[in-house]
N, C-alpha and C. Protein backbone atom coordinates (compact mmCIF):
# COMPACT_ATOMS: atom_id res chain seq x y z
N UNK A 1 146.83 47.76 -68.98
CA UNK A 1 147.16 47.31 -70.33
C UNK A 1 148.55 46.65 -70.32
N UNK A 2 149.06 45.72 -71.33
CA UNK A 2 149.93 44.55 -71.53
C UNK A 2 150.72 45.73 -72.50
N UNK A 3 151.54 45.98 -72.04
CA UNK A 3 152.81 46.17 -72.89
C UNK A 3 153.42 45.12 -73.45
N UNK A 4 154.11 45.23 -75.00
CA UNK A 4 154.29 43.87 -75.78
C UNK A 4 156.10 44.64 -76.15
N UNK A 5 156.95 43.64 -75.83
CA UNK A 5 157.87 44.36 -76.63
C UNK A 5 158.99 42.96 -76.77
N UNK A 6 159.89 43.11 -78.02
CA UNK A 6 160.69 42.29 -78.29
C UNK A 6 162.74 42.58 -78.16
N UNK A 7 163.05 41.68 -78.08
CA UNK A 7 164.40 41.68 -77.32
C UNK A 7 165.22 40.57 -78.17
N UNK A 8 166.22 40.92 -78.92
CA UNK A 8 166.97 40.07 -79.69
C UNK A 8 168.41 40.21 -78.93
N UNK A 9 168.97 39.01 -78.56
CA UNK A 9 169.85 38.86 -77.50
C UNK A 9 170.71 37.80 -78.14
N UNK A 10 172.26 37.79 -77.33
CA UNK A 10 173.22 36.92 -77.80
C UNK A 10 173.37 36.13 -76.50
N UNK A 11 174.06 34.87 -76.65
CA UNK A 11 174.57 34.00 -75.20
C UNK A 11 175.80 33.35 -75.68
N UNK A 12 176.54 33.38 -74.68
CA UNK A 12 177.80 32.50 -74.68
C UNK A 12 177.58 31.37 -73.79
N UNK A 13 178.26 29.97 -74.14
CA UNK A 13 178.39 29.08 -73.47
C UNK A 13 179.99 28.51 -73.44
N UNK A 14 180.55 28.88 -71.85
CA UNK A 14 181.79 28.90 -71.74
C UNK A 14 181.81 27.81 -70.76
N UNK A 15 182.04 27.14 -71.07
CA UNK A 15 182.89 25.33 -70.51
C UNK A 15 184.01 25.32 -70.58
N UNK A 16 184.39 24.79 -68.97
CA UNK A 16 185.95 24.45 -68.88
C UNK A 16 186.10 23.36 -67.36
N UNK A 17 186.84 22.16 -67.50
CA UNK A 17 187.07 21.11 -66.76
C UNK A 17 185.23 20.66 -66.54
N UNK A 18 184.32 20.72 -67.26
CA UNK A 18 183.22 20.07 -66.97
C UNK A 18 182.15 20.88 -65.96
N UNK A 19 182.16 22.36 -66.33
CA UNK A 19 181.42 23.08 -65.69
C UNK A 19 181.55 24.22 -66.82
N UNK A 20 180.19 24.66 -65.98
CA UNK A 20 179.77 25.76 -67.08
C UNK A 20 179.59 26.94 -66.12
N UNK A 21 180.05 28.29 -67.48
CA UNK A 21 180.47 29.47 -66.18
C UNK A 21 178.69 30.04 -66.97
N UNK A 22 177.86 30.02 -65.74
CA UNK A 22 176.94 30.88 -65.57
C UNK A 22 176.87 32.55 -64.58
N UNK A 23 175.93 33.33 -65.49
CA UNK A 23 175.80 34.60 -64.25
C UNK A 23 174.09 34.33 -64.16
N UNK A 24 173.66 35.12 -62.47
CA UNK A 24 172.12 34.93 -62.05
C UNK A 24 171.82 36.63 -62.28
N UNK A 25 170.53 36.61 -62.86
CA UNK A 25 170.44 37.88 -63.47
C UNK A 25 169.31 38.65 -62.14
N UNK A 26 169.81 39.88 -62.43
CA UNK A 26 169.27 40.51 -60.96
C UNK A 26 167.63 41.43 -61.22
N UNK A 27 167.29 41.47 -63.16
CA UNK A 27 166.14 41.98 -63.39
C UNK A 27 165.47 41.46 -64.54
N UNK A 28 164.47 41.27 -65.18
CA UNK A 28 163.92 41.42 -66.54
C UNK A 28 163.38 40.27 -65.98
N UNK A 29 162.58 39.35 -67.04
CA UNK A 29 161.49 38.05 -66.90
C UNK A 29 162.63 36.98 -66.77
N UNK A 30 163.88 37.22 -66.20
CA UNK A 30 164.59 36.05 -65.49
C UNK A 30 165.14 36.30 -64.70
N UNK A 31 165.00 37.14 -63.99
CA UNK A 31 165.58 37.40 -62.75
C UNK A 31 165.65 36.44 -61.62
N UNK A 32 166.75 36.53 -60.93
CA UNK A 32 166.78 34.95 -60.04
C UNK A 32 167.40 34.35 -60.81
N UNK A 33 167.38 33.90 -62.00
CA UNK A 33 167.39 32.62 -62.97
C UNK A 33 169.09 32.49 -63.16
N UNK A 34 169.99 31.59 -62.67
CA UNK A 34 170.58 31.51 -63.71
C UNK A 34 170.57 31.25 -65.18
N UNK A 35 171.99 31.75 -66.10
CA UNK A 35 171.91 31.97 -67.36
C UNK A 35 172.63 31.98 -68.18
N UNK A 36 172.99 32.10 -69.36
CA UNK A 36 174.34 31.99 -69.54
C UNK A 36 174.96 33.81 -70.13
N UNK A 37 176.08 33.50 -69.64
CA UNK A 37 176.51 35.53 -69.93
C UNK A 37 175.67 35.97 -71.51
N UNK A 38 175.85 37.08 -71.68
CA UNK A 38 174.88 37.52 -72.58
C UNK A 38 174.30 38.81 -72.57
N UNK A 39 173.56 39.19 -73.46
CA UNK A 39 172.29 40.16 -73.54
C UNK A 39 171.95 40.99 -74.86
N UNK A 40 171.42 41.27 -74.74
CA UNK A 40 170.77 42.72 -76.02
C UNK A 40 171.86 43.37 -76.68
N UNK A 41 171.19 42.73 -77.86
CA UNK A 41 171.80 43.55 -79.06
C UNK A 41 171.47 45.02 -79.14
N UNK A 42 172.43 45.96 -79.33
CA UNK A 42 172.15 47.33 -79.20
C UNK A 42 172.10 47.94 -80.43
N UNK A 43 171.35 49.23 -81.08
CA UNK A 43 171.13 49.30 -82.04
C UNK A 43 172.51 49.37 -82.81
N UNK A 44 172.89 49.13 -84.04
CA UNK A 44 173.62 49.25 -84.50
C UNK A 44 174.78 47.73 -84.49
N UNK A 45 174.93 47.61 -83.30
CA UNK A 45 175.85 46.49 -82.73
C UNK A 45 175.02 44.86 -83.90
N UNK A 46 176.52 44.53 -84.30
CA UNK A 46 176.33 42.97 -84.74
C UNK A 46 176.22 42.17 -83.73
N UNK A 47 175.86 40.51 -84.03
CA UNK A 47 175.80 39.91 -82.74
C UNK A 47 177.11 39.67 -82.16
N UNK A 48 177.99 39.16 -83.19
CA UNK A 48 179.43 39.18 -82.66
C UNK A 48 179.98 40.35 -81.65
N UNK A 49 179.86 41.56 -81.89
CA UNK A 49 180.29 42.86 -81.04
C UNK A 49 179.76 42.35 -79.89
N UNK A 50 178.03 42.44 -79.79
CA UNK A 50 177.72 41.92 -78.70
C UNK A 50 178.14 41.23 -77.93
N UNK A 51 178.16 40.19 -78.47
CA UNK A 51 178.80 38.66 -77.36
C UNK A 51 179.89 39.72 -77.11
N UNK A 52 181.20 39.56 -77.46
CA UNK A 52 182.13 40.07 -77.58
C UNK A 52 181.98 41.03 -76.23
N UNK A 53 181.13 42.19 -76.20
CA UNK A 53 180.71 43.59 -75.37
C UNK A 53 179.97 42.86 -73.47
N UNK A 54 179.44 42.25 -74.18
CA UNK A 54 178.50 41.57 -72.93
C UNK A 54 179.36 40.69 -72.13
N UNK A 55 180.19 39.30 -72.59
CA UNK A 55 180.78 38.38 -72.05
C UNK A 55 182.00 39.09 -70.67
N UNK A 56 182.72 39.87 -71.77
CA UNK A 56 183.35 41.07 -70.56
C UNK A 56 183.07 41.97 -69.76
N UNK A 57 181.91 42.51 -69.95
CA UNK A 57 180.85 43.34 -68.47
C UNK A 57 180.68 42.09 -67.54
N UNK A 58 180.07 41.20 -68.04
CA UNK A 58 179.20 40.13 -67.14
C UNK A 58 180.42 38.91 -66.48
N UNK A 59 182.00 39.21 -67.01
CA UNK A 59 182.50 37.77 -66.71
C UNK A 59 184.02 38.58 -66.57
N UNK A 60 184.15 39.39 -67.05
CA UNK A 60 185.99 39.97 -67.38
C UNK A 60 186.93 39.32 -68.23
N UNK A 61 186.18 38.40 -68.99
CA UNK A 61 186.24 37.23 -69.86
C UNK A 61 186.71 38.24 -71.53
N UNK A 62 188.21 37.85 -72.30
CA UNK A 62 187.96 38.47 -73.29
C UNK A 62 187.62 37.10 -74.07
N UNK A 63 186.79 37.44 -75.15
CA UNK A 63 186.84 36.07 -76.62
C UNK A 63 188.07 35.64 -77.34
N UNK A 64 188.20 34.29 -77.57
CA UNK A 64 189.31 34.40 -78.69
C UNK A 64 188.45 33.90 -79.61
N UNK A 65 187.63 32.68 -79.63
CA UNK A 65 186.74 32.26 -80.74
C UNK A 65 185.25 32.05 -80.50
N UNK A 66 184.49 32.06 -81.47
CA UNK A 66 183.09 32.03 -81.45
C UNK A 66 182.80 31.37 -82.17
N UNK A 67 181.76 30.19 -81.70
CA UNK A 67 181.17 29.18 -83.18
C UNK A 67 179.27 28.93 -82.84
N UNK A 68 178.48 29.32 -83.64
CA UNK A 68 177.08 29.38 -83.52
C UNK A 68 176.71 27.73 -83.06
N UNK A 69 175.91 27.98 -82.18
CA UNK A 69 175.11 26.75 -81.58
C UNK A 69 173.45 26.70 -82.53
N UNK A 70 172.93 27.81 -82.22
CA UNK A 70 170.83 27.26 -82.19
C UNK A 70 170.76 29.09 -81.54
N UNK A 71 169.78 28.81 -82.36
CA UNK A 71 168.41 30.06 -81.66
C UNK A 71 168.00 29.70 -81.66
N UNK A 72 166.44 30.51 -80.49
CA UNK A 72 165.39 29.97 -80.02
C UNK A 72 165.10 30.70 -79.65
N UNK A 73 163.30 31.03 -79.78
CA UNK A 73 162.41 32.43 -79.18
C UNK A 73 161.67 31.67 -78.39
N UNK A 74 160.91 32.79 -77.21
CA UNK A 74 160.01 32.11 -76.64
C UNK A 74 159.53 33.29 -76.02
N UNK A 75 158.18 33.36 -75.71
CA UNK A 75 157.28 34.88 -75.05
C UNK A 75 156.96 34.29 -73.36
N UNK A 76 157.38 35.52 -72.77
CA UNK A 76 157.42 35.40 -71.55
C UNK A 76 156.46 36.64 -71.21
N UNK A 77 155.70 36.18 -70.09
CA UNK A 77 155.23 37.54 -69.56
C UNK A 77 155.45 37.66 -67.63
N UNK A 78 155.81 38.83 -67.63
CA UNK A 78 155.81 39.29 -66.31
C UNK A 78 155.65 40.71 -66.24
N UNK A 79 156.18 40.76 -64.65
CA UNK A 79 155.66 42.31 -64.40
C UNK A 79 156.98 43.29 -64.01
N UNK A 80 157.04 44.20 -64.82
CA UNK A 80 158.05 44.68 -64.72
C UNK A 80 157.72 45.95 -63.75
N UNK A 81 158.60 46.42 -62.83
CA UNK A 81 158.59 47.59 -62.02
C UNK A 81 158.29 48.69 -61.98
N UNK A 82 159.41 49.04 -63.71
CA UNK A 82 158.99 50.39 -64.04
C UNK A 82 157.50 50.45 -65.15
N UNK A 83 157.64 49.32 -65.50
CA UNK A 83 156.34 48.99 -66.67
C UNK A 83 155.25 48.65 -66.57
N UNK A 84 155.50 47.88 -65.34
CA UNK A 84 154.19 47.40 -65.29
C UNK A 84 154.17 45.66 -65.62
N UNK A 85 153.09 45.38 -66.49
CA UNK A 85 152.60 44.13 -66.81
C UNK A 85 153.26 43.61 -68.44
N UNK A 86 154.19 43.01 -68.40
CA UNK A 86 154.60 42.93 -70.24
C UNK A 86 154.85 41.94 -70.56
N UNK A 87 154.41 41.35 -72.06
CA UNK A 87 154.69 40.33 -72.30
C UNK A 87 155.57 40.47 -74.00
N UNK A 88 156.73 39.56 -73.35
CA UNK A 88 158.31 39.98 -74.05
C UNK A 88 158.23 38.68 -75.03
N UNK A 89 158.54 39.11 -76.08
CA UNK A 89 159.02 37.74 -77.20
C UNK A 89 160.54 38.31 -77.28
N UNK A 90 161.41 36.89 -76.52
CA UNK A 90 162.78 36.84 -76.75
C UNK A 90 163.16 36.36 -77.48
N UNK A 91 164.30 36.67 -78.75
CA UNK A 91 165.20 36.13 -79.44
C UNK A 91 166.14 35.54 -79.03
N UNK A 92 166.53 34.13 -79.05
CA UNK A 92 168.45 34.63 -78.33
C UNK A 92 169.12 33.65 -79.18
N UNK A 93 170.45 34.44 -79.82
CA UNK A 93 170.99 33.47 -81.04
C UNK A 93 172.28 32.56 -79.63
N UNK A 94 172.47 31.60 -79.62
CA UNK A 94 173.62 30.97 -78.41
C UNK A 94 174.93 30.58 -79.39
N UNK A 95 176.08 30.90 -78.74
CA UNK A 95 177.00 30.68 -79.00
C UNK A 95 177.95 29.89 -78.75
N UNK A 96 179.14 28.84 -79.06
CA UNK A 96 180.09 28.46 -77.56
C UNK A 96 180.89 29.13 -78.15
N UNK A 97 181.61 29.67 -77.44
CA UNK A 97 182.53 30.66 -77.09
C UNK A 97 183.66 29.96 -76.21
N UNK A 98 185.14 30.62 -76.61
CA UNK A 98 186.63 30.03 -75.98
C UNK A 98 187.07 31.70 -75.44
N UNK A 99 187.29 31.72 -73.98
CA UNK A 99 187.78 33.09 -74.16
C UNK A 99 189.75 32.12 -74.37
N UNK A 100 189.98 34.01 -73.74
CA UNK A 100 191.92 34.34 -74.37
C UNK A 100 192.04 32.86 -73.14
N UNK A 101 191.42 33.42 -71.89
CA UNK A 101 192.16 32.85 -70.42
C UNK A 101 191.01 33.30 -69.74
N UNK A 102 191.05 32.40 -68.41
CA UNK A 102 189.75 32.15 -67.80
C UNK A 102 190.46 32.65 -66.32
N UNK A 103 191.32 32.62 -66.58
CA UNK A 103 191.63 33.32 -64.95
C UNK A 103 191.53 35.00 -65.18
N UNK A 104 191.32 35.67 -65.79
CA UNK A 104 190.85 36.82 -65.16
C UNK A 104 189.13 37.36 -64.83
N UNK A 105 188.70 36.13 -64.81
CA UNK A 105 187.08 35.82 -64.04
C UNK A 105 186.75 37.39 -63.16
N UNK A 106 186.26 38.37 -63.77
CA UNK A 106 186.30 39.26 -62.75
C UNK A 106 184.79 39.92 -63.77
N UNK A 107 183.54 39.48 -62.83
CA UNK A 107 182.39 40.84 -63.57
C UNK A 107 182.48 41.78 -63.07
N UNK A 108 181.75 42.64 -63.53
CA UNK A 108 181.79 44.21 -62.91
C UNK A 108 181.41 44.22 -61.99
N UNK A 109 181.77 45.16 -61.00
CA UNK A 109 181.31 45.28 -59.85
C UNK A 109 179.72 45.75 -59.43
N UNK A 110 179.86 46.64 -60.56
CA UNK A 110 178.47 47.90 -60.50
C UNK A 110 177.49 47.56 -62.09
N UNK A 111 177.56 46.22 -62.10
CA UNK A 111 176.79 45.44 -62.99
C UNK A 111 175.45 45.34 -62.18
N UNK A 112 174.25 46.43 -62.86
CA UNK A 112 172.89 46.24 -62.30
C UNK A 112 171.76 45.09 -62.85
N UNK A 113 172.72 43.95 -63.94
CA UNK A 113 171.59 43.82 -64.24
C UNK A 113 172.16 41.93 -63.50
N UNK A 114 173.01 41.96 -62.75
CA UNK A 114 173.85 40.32 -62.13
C UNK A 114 173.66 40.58 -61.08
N UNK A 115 173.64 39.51 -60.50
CA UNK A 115 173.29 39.17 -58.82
C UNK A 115 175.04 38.63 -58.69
N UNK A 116 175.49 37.52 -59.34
CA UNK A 116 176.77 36.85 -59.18
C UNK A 116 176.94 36.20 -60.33
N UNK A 117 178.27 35.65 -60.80
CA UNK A 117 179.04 34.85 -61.34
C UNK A 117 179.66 33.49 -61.12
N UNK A 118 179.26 32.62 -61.81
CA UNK A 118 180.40 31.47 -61.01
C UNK A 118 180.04 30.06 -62.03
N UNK A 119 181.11 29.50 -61.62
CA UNK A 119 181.39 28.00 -62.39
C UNK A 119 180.07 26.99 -61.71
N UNK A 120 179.36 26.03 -62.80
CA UNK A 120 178.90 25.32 -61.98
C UNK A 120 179.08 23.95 -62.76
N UNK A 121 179.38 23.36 -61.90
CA UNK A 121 179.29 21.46 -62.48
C UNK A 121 178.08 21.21 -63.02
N UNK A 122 177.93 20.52 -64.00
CA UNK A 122 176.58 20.04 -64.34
C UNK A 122 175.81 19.40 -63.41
N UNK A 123 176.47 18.65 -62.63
CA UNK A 123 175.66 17.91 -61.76
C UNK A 123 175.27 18.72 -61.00
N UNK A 124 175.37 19.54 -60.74
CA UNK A 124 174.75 20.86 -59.58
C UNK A 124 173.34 21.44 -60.36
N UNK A 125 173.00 21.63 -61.51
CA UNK A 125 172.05 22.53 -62.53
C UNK A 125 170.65 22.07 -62.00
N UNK A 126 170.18 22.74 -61.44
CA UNK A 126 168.36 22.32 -61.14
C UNK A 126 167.71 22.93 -62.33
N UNK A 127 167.18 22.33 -63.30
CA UNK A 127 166.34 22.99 -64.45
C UNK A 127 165.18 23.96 -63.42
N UNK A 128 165.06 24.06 -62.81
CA UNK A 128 164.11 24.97 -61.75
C UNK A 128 164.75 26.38 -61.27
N UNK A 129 165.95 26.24 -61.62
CA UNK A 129 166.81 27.77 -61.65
C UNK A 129 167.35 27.97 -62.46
N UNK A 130 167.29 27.57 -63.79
CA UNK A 130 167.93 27.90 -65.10
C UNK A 130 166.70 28.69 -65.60
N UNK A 131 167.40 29.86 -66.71
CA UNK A 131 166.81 30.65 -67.77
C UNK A 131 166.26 29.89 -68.70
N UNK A 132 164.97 29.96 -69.58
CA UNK A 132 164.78 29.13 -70.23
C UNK A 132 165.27 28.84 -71.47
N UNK A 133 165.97 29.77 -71.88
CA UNK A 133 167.46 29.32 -72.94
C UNK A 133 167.83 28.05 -72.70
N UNK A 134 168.84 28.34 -71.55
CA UNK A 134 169.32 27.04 -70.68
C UNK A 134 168.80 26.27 -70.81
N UNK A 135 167.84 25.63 -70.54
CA UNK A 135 166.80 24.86 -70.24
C UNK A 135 166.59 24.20 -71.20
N UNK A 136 166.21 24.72 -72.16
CA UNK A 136 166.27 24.38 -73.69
C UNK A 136 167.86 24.33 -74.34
N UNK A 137 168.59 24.29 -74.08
CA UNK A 137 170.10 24.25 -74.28
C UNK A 137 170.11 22.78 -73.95
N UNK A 138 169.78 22.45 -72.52
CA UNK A 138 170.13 20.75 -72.03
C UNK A 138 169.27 20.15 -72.59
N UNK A 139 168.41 20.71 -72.74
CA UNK A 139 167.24 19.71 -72.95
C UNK A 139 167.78 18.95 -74.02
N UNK A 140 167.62 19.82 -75.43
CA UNK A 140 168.04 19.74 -77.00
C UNK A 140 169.37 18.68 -76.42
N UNK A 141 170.10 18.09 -75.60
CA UNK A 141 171.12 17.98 -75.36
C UNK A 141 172.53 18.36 -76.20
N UNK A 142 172.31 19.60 -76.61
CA UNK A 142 173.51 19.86 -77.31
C UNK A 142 175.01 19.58 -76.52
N UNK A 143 175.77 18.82 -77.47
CA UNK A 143 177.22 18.39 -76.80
C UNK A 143 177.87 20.48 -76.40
N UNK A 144 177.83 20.73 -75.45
CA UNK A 144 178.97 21.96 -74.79
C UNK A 144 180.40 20.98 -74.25
């Protein structure tokens, strides 16, 4: 049987000198994928806290400002480990985001859900390893 479950999530999009700081996520229906920092809203938590909570696990990145881009859902199905077979309808509201200072670039170490961190030039981005946020981020060509 198909487990069905839904996931309302935040993203930051942090640009600086013409690259964008992505993390590659190490589980869930994007794993592999780069993405942009982010994740699940927790009960209680606004989206702001979130971003805010997530950007610094995933980057060591604090915020100074936040300005709303676009949401966009989309149902993914895969197979999850502990679950089994599921098919996920994602929320994800995107943000661009300015942190304080970009030099203290440091994710967690014992972050289970990142493979790595890092700056990438646009000209580097294979839509074939982007999250499909992302994906739909360039596409839409929103100015970042």
């Amino acid at each position: 049987m198909v487990q069905r479950q839904q996931e309302i999530s935040v993203y930051g999009v942090i640009v600086q000198d013409h690259q964008i700081l992505l993390v590659q996520k190490s589980s869930g229906p994007n794993k592999g994928l780069w993405d942009l920092p982010g994740g699940k809203i927790q009960f209680g938590e606004s989206p702001d806290t979130t971003l805010i909570r997530e950007v610094l696990e995933e980057t060591g990145l604090e915020i100074s400002t936040v300005s709303y881009l676009k949401s966009d859902a989309q149902v993914v199905n895969y197979t999850d480990p502990e679950h089994g077979k599921m098919t996920m309808h994602l929320v994800g509201f995107i943000f661009k985001v300015k942190p304080k200072h970009t030099l203290s670039l440091a994710p967690k170490e014992d972050d289970v859900d990142l493979i790595c961190t890092k700056w990438c030039d646009y000209s580097e981005l294979d839509v074939d390893t982007l999250s499909p946020f992302l994906q739909e981020l360039l596409l839409d060509g929103i100015t970042i």
